[in-house]
PDB file of N, CA and C in Angstrom:
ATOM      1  N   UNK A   1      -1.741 -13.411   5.002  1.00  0.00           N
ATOM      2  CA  UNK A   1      -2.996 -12.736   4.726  1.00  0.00           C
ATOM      3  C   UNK A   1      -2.790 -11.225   4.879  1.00  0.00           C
ATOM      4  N   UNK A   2      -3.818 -10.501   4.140  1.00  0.00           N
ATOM      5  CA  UNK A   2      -3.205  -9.055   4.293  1.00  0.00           C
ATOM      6  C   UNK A   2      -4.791  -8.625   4.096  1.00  0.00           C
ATOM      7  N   UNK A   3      -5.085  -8.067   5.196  1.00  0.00           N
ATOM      8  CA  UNK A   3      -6.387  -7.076   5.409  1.00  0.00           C
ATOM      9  C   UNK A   3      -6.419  -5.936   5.045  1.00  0.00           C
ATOM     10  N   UNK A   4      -7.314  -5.575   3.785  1.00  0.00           N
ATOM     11  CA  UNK A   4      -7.223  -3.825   3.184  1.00  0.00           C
ATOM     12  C   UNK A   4      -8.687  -3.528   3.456  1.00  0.00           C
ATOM     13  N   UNK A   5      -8.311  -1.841   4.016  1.00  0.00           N
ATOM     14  CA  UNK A   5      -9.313  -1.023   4.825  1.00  0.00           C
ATOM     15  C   UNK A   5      -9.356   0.172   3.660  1.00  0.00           C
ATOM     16  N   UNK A   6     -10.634   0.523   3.106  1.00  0.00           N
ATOM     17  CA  UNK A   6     -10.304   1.656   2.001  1.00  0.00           C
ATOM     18  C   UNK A   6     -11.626   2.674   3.187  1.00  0.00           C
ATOM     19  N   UNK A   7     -10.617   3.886   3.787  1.00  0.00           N
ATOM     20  CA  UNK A   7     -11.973   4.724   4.468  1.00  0.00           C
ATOM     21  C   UNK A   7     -11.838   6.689   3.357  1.00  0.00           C
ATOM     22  N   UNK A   8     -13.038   6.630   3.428  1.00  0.00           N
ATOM     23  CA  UNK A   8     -12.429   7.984   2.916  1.00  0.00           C
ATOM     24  C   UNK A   8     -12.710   9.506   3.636  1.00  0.00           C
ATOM     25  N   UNK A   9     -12.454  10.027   3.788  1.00  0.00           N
ATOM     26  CA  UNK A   9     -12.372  11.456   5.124  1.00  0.00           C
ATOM     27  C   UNK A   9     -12.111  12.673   4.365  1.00  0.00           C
ATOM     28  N   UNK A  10     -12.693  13.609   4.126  1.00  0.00           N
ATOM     29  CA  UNK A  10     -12.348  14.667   3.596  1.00  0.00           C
ATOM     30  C   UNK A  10     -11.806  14.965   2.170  1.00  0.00           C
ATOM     31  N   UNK A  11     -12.451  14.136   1.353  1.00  0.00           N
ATOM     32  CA  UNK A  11     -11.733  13.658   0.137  1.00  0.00           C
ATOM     33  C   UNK A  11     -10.587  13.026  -0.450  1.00  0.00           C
ATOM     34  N   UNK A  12      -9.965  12.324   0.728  1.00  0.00           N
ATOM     35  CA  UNK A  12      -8.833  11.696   0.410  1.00  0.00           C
ATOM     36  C   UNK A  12      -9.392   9.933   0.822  1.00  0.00           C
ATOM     37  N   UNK A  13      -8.452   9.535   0.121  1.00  0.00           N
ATOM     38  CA  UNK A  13      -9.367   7.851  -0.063  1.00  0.00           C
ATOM     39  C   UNK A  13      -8.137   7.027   0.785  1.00  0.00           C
ATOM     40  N   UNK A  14      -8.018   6.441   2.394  1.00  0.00           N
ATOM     41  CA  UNK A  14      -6.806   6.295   3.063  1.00  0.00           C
ATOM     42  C   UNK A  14      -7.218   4.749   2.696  1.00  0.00           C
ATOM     43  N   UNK A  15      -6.189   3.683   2.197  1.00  0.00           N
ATOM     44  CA  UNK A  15      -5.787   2.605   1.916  1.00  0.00           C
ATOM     45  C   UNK A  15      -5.066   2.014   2.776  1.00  0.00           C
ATOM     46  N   UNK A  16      -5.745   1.279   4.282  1.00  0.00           N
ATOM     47  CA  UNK A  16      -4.901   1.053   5.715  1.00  0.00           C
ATOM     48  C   UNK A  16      -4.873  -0.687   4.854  1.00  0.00           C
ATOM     49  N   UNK A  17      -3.498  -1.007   5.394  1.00  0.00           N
ATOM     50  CA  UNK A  17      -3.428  -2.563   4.247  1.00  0.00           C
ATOM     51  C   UNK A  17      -2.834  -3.128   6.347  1.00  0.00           C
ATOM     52  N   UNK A  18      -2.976  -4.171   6.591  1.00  0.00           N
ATOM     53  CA  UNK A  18      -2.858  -5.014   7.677  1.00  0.00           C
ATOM     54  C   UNK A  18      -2.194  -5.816   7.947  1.00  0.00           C
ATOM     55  N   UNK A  19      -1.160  -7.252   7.736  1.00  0.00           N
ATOM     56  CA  UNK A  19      -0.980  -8.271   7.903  1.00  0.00           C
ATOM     57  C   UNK A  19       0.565  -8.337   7.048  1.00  0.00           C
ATOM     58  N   UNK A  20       0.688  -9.160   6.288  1.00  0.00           N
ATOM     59  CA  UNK A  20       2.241  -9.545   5.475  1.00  0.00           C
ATOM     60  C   UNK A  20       1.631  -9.343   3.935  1.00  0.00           C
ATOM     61  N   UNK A  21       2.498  -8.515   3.130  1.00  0.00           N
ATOM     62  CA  UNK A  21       2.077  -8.007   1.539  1.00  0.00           C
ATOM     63  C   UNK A  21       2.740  -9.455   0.981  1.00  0.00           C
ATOM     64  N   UNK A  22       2.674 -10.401   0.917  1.00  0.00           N
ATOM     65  CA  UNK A  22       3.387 -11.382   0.031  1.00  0.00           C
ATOM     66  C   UNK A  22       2.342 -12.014  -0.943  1.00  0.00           C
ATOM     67  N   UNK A  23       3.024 -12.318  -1.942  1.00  0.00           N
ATOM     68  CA  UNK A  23       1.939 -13.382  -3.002  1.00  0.00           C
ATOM     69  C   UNK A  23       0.684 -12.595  -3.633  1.00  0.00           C
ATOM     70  N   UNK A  24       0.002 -13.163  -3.790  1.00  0.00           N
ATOM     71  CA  UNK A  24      -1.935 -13.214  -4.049  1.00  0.00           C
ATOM     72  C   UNK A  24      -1.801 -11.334  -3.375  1.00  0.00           C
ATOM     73  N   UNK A  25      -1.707 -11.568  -2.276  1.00  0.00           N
ATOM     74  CA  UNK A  25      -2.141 -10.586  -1.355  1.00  0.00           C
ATOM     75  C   UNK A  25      -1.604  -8.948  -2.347  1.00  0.00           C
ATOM     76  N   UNK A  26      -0.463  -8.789  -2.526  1.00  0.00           N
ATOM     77  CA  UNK A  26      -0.153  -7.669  -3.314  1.00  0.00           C
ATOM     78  C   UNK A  26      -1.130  -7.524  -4.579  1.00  0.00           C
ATOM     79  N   UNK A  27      -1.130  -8.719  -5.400  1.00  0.00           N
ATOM     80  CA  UNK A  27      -1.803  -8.251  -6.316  1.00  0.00           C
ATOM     81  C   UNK A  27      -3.465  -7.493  -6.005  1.00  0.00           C
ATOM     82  N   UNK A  28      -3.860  -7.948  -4.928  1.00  0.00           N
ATOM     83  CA  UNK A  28      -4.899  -7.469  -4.446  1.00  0.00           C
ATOM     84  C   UNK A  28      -5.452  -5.754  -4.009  1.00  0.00           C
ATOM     85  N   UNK A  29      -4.109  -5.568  -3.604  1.00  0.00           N
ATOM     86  CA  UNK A  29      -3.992  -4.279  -2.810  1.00  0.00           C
ATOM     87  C   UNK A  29      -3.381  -3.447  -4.158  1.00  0.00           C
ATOM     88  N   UNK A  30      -2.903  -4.205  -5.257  1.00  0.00           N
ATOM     89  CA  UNK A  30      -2.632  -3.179  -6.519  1.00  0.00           C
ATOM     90  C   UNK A  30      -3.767  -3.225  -7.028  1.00  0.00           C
ATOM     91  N   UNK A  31      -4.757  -4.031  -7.321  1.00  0.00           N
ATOM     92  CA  UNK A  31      -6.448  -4.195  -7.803  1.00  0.00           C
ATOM     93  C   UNK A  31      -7.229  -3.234  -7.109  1.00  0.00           C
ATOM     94  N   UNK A  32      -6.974  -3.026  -5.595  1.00  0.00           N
ATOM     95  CA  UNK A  32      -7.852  -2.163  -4.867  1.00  0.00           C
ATOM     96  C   UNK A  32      -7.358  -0.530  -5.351  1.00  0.00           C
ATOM     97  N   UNK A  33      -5.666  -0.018  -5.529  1.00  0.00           N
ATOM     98  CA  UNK A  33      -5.437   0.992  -5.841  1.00  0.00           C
ATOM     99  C   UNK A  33      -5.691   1.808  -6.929  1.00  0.00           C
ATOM    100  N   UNK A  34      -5.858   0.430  -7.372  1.00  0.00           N
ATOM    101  CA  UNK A  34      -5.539   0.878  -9.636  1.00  0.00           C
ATOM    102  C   UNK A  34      -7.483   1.188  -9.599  1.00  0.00           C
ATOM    103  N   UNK A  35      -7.687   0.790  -9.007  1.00  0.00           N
ATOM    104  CA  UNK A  35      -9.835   1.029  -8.979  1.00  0.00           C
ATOM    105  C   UNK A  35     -10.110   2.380  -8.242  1.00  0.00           C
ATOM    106  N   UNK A  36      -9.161   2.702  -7.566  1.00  0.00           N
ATOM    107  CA  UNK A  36      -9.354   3.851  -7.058  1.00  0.00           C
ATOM    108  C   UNK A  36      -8.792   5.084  -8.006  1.00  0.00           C
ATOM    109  N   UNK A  37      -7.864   5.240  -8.331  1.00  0.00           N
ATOM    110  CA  UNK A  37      -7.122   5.891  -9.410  1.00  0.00           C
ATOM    111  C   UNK A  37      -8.067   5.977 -10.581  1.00  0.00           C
ATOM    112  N   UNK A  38      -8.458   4.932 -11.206  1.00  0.00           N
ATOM    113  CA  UNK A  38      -9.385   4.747 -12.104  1.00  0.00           C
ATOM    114  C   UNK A  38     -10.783   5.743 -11.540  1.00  0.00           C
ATOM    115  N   UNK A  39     -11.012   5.471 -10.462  1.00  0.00           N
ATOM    116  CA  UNK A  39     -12.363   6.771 -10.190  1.00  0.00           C
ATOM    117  C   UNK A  39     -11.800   8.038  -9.572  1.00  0.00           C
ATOM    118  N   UNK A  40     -10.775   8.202 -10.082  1.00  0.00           N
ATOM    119  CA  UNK A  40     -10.023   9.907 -10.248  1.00  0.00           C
ATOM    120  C   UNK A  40      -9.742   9.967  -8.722  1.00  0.00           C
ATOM    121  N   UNK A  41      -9.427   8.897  -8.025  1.00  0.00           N
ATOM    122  CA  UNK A  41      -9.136   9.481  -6.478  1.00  0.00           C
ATOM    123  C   UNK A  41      -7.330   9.051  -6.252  1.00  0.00           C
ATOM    124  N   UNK A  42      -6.828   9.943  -5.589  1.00  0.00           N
ATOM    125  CA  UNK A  42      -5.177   9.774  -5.375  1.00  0.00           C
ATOM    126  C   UNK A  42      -5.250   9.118  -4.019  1.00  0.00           C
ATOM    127  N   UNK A  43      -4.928   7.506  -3.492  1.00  0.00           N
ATOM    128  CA  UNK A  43      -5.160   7.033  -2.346  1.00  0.00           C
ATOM    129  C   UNK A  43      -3.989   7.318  -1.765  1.00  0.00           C
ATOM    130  N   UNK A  44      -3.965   7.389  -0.303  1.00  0.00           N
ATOM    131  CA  UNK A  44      -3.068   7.483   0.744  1.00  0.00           C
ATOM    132  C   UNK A  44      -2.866   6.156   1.558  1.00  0.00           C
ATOM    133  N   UNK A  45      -1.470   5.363   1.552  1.00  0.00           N
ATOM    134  CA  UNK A  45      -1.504   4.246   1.656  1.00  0.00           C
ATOM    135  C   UNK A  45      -0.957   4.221   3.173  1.00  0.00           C
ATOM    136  N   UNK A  46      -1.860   3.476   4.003  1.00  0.00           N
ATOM    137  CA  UNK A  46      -1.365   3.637   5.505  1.00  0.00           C
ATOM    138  C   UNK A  46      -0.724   1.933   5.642  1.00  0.00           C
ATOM    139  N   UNK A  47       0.558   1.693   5.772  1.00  0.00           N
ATOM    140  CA  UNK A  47       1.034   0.707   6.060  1.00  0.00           C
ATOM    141  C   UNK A  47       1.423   0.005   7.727  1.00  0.00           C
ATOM    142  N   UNK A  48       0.489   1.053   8.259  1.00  0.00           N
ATOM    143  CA  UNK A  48       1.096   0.700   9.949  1.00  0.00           C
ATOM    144  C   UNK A  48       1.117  -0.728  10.772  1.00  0.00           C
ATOM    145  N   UNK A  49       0.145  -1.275  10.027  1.00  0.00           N
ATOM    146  CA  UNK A  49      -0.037  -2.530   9.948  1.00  0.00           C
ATOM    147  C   UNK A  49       0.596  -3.872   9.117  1.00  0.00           C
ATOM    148  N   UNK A  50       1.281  -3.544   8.628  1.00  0.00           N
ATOM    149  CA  UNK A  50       1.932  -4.554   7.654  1.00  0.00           C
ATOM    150  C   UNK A  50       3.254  -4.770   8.532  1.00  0.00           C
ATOM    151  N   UNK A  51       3.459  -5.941   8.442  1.00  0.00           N
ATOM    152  CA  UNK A  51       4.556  -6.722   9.470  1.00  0.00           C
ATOM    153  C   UNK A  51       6.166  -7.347   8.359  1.00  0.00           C
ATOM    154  N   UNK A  52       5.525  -7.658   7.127  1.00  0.00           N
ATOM    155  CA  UNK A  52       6.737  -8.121   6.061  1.00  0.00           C
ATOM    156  C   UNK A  52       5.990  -7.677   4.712  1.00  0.00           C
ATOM    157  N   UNK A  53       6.363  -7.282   3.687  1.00  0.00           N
ATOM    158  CA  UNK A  53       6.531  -7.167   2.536  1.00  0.00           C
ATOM    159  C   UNK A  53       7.639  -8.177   1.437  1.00  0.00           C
ATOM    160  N   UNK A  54       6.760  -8.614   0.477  1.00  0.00           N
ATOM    161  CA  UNK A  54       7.654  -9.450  -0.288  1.00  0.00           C
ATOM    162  C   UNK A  54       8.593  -8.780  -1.133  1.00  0.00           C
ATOM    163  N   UNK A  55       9.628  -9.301  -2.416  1.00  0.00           N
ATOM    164  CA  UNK A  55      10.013  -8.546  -2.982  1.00  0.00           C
ATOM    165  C   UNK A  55       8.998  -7.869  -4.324  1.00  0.00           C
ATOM    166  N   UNK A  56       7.800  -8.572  -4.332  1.00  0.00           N
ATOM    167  CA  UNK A  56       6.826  -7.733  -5.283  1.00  0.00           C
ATOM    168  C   UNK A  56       6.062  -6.974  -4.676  1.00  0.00           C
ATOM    169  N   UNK A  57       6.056  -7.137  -3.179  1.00  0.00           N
ATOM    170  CA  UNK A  57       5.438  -6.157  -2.364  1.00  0.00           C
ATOM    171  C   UNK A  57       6.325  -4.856  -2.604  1.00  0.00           C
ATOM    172  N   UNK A  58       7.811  -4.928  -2.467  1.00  0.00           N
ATOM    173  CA  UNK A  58       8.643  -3.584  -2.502  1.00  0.00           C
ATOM    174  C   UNK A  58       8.746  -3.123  -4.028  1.00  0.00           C
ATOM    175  N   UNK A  59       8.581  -3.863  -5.106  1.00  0.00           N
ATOM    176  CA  UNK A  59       8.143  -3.592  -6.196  1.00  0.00           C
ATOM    177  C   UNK A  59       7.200  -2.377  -6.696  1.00  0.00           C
ATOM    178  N   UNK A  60       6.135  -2.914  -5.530  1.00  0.00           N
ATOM    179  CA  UNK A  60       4.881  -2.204  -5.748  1.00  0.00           C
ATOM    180  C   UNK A  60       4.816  -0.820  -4.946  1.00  0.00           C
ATOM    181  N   UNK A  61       5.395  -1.085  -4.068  1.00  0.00           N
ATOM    182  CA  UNK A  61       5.610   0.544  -2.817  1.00  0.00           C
ATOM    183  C   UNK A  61       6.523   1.398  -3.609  1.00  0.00           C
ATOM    184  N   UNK A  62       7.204   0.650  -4.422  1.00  0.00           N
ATOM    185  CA  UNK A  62       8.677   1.996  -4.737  1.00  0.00           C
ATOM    186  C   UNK A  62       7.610   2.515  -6.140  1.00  0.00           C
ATOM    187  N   UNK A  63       6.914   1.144  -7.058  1.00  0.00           N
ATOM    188  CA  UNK A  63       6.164   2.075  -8.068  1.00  0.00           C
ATOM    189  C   UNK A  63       5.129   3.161  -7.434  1.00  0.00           C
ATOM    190  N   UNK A  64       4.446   2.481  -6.424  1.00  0.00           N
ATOM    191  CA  UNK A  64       3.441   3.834  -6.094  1.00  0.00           C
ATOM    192  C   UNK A  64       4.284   5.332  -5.333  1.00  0.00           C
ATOM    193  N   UNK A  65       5.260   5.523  -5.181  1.00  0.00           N
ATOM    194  CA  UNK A  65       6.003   6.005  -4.637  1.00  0.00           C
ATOM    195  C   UNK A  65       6.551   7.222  -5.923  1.00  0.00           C
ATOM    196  N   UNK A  66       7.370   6.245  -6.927  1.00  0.00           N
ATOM    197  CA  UNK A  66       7.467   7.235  -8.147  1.00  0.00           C
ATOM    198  C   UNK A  66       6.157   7.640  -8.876  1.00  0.00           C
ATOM    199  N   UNK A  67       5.391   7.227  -8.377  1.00  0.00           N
ATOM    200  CA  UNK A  67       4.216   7.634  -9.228  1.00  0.00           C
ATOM    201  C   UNK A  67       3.326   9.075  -8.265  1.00  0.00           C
ATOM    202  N   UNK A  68       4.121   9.072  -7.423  1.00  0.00           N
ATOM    203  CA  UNK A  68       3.343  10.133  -6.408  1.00  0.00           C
ATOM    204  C   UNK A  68       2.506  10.033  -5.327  1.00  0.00           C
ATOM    205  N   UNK A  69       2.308   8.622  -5.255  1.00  0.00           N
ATOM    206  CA  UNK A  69       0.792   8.464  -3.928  1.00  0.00           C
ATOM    207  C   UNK A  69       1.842   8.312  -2.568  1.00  0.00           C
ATOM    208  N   UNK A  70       1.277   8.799  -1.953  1.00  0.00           N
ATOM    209  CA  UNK A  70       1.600   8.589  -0.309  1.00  0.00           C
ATOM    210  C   UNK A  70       1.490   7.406  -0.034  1.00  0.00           C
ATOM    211  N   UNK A  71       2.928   7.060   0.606  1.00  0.00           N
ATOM    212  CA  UNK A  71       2.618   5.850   1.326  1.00  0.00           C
ATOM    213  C   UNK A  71       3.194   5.834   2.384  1.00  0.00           C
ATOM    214  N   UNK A  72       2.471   5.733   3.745  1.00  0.00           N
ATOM    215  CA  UNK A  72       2.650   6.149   5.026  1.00  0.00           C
ATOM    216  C   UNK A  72       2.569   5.377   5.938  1.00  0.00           C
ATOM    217  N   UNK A  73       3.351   5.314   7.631  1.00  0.00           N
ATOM    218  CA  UNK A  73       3.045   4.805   8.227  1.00  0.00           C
ATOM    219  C   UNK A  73       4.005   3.465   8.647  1.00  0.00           C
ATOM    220  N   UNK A  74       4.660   3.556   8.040  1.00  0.00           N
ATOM    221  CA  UNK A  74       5.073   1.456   7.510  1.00  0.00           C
ATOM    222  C   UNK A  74       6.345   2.134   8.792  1.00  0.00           C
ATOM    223  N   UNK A  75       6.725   0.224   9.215  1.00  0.00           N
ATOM    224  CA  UNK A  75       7.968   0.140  10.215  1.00  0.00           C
ATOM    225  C   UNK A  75       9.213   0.777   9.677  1.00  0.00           C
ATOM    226  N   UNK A  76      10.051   0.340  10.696  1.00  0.00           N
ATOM    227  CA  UNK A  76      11.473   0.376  10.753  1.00  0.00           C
ATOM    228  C   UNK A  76      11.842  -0.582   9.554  1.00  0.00           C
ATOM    229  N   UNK A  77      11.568  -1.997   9.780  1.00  0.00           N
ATOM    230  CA  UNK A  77      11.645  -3.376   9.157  1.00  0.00           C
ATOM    231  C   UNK A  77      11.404  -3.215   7.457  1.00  0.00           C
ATOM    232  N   UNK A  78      10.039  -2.403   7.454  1.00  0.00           N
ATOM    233  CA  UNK A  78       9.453  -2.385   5.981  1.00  0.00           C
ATOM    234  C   UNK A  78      10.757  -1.293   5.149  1.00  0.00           C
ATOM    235  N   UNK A  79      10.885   0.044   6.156  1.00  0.00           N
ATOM    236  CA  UNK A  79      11.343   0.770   5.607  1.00  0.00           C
ATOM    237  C   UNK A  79      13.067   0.170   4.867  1.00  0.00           C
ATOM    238  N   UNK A  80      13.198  -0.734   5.963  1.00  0.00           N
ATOM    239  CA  UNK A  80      14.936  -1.293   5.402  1.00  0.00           C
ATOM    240  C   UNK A  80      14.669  -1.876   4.219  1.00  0.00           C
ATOM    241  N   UNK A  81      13.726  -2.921   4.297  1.00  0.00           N
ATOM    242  CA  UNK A  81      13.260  -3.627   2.922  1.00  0.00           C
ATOM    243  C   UNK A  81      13.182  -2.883   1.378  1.00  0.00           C
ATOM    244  N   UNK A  82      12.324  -1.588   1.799  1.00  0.00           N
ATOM    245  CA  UNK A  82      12.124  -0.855   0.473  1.00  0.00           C
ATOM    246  C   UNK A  82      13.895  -0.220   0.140  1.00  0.00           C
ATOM    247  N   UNK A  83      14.535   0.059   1.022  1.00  0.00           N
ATOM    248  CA  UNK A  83      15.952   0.740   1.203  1.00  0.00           C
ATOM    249  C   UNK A  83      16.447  -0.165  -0.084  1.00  0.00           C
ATOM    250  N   UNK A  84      16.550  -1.768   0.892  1.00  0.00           N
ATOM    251  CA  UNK A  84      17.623  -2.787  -0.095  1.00  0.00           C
ATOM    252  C   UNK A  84      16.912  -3.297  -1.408  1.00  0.00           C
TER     253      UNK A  84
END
């Protein structure tokens, strides 16, 4: 399961995602981003909470990544994942 928190503070729209990105769950958190983008906002993705990422989870971090959005916060663990 993966819990997404969309708060927004000073005009930036922070995207805190919670639990393991696998399955269902990614496509969700790309549905929540792509809706934000779509209403002209650049989200800031706080991963401090995410414990595993799948390989469409690292799919999705390296695209939002070349695409420019912040994505912040994430482990040791996540960070090796996106590495390999």
């Amino acid at each position: 399961m993966l819990k997404i928190v969309v708060e927004s503070r000073d005009g930036v729209s922070f995207v805190r995602a919670e639990g393991q990105m696998i399955g269902a769950w990614v496509n969700e958190l790309r549905r929540s981003l792509e809706e934000l983008v779509r209403e002209g906002v650049e989200p800031v993705v706080d991963l401090g909470g995410v414990s595993f990422v799948d390989r469409e989870g690292v799919h999705l971090l390296r695209t939002l990544e070349d695409r420019g959005v912040a994505v912040v916060n994430y482990s040791r663990f996540v960070a090796e994942q996106l590495k390999a």
